[in-house]
Protein backbone atom coordinates (compact mmCIF):
# COMPACT_ATOMS: atom_id res chain seq x y z
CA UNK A 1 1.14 24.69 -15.03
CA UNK A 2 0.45 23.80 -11.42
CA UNK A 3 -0.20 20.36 -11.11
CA UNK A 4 0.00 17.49 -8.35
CA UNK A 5 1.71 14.29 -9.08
CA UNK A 6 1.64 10.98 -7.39
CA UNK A 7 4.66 8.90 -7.64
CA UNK A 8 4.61 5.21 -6.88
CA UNK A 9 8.14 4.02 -4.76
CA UNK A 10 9.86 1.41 -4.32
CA UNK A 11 8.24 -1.29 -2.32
CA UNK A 12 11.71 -3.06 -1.45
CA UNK A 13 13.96 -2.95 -4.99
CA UNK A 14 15.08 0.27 -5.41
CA UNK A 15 15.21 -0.44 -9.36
CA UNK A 16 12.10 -0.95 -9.22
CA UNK A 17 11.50 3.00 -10.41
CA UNK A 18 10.70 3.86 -13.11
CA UNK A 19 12.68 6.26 -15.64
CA UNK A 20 9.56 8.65 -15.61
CA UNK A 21 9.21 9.04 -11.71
CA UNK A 22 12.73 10.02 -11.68
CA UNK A 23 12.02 12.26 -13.97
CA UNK A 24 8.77 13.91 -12.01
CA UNK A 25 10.91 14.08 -8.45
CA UNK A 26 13.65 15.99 -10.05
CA UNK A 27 11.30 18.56 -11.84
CA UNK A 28 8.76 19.06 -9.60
CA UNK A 29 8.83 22.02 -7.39
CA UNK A 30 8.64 20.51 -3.62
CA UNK A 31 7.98 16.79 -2.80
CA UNK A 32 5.45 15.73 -0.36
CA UNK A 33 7.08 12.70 1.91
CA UNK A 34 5.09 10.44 3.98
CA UNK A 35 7.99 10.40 6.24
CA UNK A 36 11.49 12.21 4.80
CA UNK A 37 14.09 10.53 6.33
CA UNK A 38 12.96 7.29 4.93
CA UNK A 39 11.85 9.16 1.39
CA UNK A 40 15.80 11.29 1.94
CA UNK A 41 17.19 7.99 1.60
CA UNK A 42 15.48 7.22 -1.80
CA UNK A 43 16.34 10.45 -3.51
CA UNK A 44 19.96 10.87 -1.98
CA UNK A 45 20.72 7.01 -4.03
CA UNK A 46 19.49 8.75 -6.98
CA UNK A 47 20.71 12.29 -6.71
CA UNK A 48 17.82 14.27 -6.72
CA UNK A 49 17.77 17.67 -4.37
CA UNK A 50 14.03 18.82 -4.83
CA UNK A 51 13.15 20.07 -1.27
CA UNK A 52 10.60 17.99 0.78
CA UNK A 53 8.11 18.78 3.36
CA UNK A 54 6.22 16.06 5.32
CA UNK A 55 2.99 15.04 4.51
CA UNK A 56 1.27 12.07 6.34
CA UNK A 57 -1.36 10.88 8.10
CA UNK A 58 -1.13 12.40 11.69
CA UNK A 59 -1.23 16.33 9.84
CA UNK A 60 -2.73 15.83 6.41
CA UNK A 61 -6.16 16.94 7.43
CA UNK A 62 -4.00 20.69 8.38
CA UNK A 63 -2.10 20.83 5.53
CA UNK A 64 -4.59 19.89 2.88
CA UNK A 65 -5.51 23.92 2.25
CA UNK A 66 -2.23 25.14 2.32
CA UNK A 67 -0.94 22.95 -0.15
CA UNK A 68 -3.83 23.08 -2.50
CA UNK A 69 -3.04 27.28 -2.06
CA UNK A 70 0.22 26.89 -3.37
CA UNK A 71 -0.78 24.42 -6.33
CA UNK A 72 -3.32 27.29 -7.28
CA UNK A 73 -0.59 29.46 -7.20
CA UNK A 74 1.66 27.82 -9.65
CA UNK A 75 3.69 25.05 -7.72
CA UNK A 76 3.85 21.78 -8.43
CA UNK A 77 4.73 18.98 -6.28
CA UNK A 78 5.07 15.26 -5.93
CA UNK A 79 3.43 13.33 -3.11
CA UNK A 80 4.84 9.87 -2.26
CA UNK A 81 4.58 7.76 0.64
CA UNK A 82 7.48 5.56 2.61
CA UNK A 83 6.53 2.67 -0.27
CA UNK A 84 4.50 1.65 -2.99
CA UNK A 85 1.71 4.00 -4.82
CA UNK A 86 0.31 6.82 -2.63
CA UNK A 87 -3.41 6.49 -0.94
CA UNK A 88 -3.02 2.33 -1.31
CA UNK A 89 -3.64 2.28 2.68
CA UNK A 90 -1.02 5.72 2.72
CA UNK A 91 -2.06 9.12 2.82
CA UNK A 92 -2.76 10.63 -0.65
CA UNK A 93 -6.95 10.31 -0.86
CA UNK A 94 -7.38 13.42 0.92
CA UNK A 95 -5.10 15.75 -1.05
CA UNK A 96 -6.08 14.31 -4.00
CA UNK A 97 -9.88 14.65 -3.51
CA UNK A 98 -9.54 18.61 -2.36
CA UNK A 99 -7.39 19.38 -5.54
CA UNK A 100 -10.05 17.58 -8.30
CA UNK A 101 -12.88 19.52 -6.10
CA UNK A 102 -10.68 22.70 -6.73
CA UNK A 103 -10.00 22.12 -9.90
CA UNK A 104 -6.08 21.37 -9.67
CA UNK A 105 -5.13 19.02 -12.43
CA UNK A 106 -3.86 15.35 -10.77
CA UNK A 107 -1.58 12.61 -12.32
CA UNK A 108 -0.89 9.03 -11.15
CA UNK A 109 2.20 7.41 -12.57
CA UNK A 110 2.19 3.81 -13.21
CA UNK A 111 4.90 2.06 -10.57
CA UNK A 112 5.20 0.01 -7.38
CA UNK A 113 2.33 -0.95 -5.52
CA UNK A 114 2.27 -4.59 -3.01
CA UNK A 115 -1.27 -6.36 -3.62
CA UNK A 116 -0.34 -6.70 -7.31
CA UNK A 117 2.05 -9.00 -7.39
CA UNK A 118 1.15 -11.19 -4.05
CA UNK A 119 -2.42 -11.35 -6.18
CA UNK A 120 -0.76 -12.78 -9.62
CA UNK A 121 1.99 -14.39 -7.53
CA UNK A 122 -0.93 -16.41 -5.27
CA UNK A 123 -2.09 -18.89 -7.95
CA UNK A 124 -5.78 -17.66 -6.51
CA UNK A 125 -7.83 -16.31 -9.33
CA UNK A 126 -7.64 -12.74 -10.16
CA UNK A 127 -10.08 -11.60 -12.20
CA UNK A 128 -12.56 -10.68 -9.80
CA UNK A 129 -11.18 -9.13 -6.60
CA UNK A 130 -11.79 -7.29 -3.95
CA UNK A 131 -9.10 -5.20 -1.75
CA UNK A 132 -9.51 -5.07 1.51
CA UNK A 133 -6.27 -3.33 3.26
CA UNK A 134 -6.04 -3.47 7.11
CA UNK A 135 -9.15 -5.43 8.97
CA UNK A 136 -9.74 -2.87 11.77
CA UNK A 137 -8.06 -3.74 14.73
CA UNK A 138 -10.86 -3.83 17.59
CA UNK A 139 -14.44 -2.51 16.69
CA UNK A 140 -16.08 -3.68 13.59
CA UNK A 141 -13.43 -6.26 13.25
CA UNK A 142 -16.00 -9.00 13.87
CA UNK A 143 -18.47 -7.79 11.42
CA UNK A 144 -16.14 -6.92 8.52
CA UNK A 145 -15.25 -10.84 8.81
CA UNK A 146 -19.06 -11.71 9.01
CA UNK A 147 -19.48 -10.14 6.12
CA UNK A 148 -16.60 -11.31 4.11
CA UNK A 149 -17.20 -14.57 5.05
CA UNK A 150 -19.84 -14.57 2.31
CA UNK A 151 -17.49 -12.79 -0.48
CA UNK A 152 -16.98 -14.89 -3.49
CA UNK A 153 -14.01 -12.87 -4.73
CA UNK A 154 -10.61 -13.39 -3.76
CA UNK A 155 -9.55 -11.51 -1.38
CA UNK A 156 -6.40 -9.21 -0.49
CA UNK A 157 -5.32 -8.01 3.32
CA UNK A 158 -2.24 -6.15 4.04
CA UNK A 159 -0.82 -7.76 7.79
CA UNK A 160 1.95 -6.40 10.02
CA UNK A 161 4.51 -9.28 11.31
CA UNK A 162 3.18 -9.56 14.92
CA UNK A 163 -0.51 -9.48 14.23
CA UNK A 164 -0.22 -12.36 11.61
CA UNK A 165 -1.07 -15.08 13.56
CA UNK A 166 -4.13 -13.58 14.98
CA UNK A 167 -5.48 -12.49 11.97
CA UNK A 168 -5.21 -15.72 10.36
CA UNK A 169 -6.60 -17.55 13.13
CA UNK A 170 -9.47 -15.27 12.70
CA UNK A 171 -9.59 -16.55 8.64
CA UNK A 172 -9.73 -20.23 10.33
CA UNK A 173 -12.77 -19.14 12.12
CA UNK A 174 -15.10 -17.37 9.98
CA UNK A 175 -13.95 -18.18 6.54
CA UNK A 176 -12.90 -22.36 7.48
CA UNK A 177 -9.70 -24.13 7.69
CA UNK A 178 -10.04 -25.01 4.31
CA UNK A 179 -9.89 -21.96 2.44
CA UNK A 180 -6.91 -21.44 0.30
CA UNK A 181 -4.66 -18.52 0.58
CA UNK A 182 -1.14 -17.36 0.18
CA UNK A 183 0.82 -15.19 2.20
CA UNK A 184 3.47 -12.98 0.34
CA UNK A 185 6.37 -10.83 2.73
CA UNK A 186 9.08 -8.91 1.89
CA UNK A 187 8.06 -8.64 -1.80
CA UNK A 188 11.21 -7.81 -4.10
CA UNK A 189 13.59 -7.45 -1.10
CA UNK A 190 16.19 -10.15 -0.47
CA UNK A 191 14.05 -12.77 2.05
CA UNK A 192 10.51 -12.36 0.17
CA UNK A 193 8.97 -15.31 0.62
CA UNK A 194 5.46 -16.58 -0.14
CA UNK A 195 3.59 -19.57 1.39
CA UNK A 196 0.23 -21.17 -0.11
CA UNK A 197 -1.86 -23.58 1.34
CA UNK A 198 -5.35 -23.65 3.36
CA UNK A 199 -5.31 -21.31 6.29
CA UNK A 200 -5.05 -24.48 8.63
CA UNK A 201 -1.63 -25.27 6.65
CA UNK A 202 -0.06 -21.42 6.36
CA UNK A 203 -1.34 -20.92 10.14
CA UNK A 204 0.72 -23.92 11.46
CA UNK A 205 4.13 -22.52 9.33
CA UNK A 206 4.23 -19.04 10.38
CA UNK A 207 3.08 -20.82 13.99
CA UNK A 208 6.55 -22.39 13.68
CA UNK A 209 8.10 -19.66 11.93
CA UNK A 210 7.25 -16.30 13.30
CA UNK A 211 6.65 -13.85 10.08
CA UNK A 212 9.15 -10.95 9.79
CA UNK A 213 8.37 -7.90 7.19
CA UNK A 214 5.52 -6.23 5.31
CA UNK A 215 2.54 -8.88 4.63
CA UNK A 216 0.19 -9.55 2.06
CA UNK A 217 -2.52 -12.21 2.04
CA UNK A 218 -4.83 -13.01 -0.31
CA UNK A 219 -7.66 -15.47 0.29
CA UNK A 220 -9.79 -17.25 -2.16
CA UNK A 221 -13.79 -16.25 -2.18
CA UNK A 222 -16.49 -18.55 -1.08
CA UNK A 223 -17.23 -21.23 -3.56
C-alpha cells in the first residue's frame, strides 16, 4: 500500500539510527533527499541502494503533485532531510499536508531531532515550551522579539555559527542581560559543547570564542 514515510537522520552520530529507519530506507520504493550527496553518504555507510531523487526547499512547491501522483499510484517513498526529523525547520510540511488532503496514508518514525536534547540538556525548565526555529533575518525580526519578550515559556532558537553573536546581542536587548540560557553546538558529534549562563555571560564566551557548528539556544521565559 502506497504510503509516505518520514525518517528522522542522524543529527551528527551516525548510530544514532534507529533499527526501524533502516529498515523503512531499504524497503521503500524511492527516497526523497533534502540534498543526496550529503543523504548518499548516509546510506552508502549502511548499504542501502534505494534510488533517491531530490526534494528540498528551492523545488518542493513543483514537485509536490508529482510525487503525491506516484504515491496514489502505488509507490512508496521515504523523505528525509540532510539531519534530524523532516519539516523541524526542513522541508517535509508541504508534502506532508498535500498527501493527508489527498488521502495518502503518512508515518513519522520516532529518531533524531536537535531542540530535544539542547532543551533537557539546558537545565531550563521544560515542561512548557515553545519552539521558535530561525528568528527571521531582516523584516519582522524586531517584532517577533517584541513579542517574545513577554513569553513565559522557555524558549528554543536554532542559530548558524556567524550570526550567533548578533542574535544574542539582540536576547541582551529585548529579553535583559539577565535571562538565563544555554547554548548547545555540535550535538552528538565529537566537539559538542554547551554553555549556560545569563545572556550577558554566554555573549562574552562565544565573544572570545567564535562559535563553530549547528546551534541551539534555549532561553528561559519571563518570570
Amino acid at each position: 500500500m502506497s504510503k509516505l514515510y518520514l525518517v528522522p537522520t542522524p543529527i551528527g552520530n551516525l548510530e544514532d539510527i534507529t533499527l526501524r529507519a533502516l529498515k523503512v530506507l531499504q524497503e521503500v520504493d524511492y527516497i526523497l533527499a533534502e540534498d543526496t550527496r550529503t543523504s548518499g553518504k548516509l546510506l552508502r555507510h549502511f548499504d542501502i541502494s534505494t534510488p533517491m531523487q531530490s526534494h528540498h526547499m528551492h523545488n518542493e512547491h513543483k514537485t509536490v503533485e508529482t510525487i503525491v501522483r506516484r504515491l496514489q499510484s502505488g509507490e512508496t517513498f521515504a523523505l528525509i532531510s540532510d539531519a534530524g526529523t523532516p519539516a523541524i525547520s526542513d522541508p517535509g510540511f508541504l508534502l506532508t499536508r498535500a498527501c493527508v488532503q489527498h488521502g495518502v496514508e503518512v508515518e513519522c518514525l520516532p529518531g533524531a531531532t536537535a531542540f530535544v536534547p539542547a532543551l533537557v540538556n539546558s537545565g531550563l525548565p521544560n515542561d512548557k515550551f515553545v519552539f521558535e526555529g530561525f528568528l527571521p533575518v531582516k523584516k519582522g525580526r524586531q517584532t517577533r522579539l517584541e513579542f517574545l519578550a513577554e513569553e513565559t515559556r522557555t524558549m528554543i532558537f536554532y542559530e548558524s555559527p556567524h550570526k550567533l553573536l548578533k542574535t544574542l546581542a539582540n536576547f541582551a536587548e529585548y529579553f535583559g542581560e539577565d535571562r538565563q540560557i544555554s547554548v548547545s553546538r555540535e550535538l552528538t558529534k565529537l566537539f559538542e559543547e554547551t554553555k549556560r549562563g545569563s545572556v550577558k555571560e554566554v555573549l562574552a564566551y562565544y565573544t572570545e570564542k567564535p562559535a563553530k557548528g549547528e546551534i541551539v539556544i534555549v532561553v528561559e521565559g519571563k518570570k
